[in-house]
N, C-alpha and C. Protein backbone atom coordinates (compact mmCIF):
# COMPACT_ATOMS: atom_id res chain seq x y z
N UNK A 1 0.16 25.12 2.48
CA UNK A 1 0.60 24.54 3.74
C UNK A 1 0.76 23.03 3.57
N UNK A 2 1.63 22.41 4.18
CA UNK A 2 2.10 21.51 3.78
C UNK A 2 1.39 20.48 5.25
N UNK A 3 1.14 18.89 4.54
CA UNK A 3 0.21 18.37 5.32
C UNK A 3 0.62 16.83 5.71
N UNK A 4 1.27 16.07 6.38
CA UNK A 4 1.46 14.82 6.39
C UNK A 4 0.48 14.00 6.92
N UNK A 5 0.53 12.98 5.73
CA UNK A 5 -0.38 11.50 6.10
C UNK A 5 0.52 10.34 6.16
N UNK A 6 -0.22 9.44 6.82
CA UNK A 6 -0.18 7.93 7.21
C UNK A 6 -0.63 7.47 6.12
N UNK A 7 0.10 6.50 4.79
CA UNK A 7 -0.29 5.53 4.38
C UNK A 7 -0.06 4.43 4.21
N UNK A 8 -0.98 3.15 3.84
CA UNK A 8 -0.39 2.05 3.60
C UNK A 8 0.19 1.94 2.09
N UNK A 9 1.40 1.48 2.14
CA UNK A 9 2.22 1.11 0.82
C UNK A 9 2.08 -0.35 0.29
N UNK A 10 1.72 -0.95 0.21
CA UNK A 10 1.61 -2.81 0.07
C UNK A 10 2.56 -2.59 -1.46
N UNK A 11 1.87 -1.67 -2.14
CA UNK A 11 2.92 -1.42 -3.81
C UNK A 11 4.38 -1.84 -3.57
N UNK A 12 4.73 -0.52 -2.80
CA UNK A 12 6.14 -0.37 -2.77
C UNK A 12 7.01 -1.12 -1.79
N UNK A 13 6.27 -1.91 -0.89
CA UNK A 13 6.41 -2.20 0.53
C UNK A 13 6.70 -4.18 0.02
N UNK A 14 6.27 -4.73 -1.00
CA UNK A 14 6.26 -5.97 -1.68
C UNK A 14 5.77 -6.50 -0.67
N UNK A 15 4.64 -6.64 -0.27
CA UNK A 15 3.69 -7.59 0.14
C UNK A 15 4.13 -7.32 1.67
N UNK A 16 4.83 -6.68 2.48
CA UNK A 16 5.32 -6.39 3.66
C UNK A 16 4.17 -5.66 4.81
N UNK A 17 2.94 -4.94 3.65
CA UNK A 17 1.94 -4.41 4.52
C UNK A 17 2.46 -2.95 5.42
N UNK A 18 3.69 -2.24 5.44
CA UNK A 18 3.97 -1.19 5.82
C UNK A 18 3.59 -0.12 5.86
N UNK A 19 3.79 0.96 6.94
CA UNK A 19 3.09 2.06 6.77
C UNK A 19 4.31 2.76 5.97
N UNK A 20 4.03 4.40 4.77
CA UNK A 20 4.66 5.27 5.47
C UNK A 20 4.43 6.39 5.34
N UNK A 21 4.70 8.03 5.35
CA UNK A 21 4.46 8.99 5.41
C UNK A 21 4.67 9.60 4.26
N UNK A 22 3.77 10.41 3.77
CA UNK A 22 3.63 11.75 2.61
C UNK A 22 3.12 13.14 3.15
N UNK A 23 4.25 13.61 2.48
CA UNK A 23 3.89 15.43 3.04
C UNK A 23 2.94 15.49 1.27
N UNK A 24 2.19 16.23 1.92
CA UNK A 24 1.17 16.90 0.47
C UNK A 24 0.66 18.01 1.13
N UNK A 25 0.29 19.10 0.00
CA UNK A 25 -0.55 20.26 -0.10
C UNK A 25 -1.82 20.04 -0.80
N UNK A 26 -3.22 20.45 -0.62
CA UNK A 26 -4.13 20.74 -0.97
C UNK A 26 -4.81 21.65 -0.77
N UNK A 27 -5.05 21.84 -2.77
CA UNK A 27 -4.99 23.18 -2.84
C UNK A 27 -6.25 22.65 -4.20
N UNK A 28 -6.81 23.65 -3.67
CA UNK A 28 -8.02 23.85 -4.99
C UNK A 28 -8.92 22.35 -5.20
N UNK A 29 -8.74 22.00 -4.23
CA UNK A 29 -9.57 20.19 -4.30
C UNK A 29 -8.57 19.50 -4.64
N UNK A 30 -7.18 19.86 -5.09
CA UNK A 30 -6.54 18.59 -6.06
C UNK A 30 -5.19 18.31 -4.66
N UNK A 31 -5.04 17.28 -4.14
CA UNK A 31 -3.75 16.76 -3.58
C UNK A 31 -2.55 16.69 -4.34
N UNK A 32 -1.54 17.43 -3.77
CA UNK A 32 -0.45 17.29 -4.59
C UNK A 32 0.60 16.34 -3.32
N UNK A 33 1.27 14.90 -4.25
CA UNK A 33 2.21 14.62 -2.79
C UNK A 33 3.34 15.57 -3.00
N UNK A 34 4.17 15.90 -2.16
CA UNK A 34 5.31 16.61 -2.58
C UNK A 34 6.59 15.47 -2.11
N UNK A 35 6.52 14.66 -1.22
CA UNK A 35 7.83 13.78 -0.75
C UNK A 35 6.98 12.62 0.01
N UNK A 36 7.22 11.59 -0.18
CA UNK A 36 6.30 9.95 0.49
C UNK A 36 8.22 9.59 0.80
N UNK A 37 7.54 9.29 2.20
CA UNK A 37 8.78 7.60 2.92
C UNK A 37 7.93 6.77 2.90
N UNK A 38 8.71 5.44 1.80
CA UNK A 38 7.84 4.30 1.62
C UNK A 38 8.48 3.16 3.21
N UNK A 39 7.49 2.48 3.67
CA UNK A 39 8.10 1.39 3.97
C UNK A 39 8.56 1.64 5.89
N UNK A 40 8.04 2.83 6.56
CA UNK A 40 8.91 3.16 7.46
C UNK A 40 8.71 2.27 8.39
N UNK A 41 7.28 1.79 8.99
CA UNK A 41 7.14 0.89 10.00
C UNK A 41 5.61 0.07 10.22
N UNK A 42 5.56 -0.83 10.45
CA UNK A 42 4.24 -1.26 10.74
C UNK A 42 3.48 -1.14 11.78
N UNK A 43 3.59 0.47 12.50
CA UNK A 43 3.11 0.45 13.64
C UNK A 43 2.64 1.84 13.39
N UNK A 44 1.35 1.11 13.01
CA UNK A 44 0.25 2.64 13.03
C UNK A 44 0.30 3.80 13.50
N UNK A 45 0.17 3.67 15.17
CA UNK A 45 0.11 4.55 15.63
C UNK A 45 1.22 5.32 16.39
N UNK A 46 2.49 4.78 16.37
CA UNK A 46 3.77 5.80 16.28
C UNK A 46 3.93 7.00 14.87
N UNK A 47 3.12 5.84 13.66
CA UNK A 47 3.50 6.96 12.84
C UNK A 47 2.10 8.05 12.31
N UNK A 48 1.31 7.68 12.80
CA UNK A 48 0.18 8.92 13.48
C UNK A 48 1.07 9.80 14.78
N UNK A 49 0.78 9.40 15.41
CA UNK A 49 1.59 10.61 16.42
C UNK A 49 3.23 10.81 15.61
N UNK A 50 3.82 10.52 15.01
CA UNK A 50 5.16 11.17 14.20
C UNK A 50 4.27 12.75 13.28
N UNK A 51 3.33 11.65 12.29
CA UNK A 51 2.56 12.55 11.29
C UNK A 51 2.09 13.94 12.02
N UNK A 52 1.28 13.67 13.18
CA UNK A 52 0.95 14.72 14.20
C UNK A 52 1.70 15.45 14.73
N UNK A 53 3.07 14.96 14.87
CA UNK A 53 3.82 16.21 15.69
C UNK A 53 4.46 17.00 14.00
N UNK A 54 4.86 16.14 13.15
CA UNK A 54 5.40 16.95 11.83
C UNK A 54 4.18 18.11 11.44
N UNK A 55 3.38 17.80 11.28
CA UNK A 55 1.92 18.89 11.13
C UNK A 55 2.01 20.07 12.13
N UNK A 56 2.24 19.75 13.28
CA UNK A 56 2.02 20.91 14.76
C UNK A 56 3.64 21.38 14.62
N UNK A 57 4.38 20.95 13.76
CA UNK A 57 5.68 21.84 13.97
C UNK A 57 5.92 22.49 12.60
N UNK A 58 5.35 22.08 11.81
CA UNK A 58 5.01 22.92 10.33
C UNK A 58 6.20 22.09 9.18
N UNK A 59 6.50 21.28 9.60
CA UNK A 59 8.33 21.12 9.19
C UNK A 59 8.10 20.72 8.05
N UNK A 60 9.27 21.62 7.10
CA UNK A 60 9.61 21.13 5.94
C UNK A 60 10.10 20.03 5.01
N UNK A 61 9.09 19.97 4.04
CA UNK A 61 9.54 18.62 3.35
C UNK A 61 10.60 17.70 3.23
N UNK A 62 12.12 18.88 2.89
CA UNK A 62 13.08 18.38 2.87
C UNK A 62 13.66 17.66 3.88
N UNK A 63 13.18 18.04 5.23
CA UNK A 63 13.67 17.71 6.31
C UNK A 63 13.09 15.97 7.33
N UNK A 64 12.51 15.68 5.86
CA UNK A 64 10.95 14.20 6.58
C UNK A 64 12.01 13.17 6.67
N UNK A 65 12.94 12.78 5.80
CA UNK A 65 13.94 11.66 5.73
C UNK A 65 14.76 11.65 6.84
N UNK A 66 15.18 13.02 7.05
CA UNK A 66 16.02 12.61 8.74
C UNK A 66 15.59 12.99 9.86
N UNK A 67 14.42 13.36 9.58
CA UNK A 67 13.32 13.43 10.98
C UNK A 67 13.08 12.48 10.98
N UNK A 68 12.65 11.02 10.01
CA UNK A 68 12.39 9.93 9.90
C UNK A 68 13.27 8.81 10.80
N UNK A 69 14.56 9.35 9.83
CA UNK A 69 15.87 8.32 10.50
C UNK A 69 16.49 8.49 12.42
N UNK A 70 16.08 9.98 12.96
CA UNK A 70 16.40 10.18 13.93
C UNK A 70 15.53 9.73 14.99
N UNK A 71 14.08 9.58 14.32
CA UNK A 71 13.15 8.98 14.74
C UNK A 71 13.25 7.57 15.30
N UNK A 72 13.72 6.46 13.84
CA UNK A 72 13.60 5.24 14.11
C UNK A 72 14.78 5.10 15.48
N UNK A 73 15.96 5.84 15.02
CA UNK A 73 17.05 5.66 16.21
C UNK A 73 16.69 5.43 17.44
N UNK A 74 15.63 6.52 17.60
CA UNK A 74 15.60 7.15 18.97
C UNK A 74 14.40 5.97 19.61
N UNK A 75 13.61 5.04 18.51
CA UNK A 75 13.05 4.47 19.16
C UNK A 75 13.44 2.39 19.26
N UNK A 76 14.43 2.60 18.61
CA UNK A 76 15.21 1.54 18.99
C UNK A 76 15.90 1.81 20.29
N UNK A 77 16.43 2.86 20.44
CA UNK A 77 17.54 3.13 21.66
C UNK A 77 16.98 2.86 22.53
């Protein structure tokens, strides 16, 4: 079952401090990531409640990048 977290990227993010999201499975003690969006936003807790609704809707990996992008849209608009 596939599991999304909130992390901080500072690596990939160059000193920007950003959050962003990884779908992973754990399985047998060992975390596997399967897909990370680096960089998405610096606002914690939109992307806790994003992470939370992707978890309660089961949604597939492939699908995190434009759940991502329809996301940011919808919260600029």
């Amino acid at each position: 079952m596939i599991n999304y977290f909130v992390f901080k990227d500072e690596a990939k993010a160059l000193g920007n401090g950003k959050y962003g999201i990884c779908a992973c499975i754990l399985s047998g003690g060992l975390l596997d990531v399967v897909k990370c969006v680096y960089g998405i936003s610096d606002n914690i807790v939109w992307l806790r409640a994003l992470a939370d609704k992707l978890n309660q809707q089961h949604v597939e990996p492939i699908h995190l990048c434009e759940i991502i992008e329809d996301e940011l849209y919808i919260a600029k608009a």
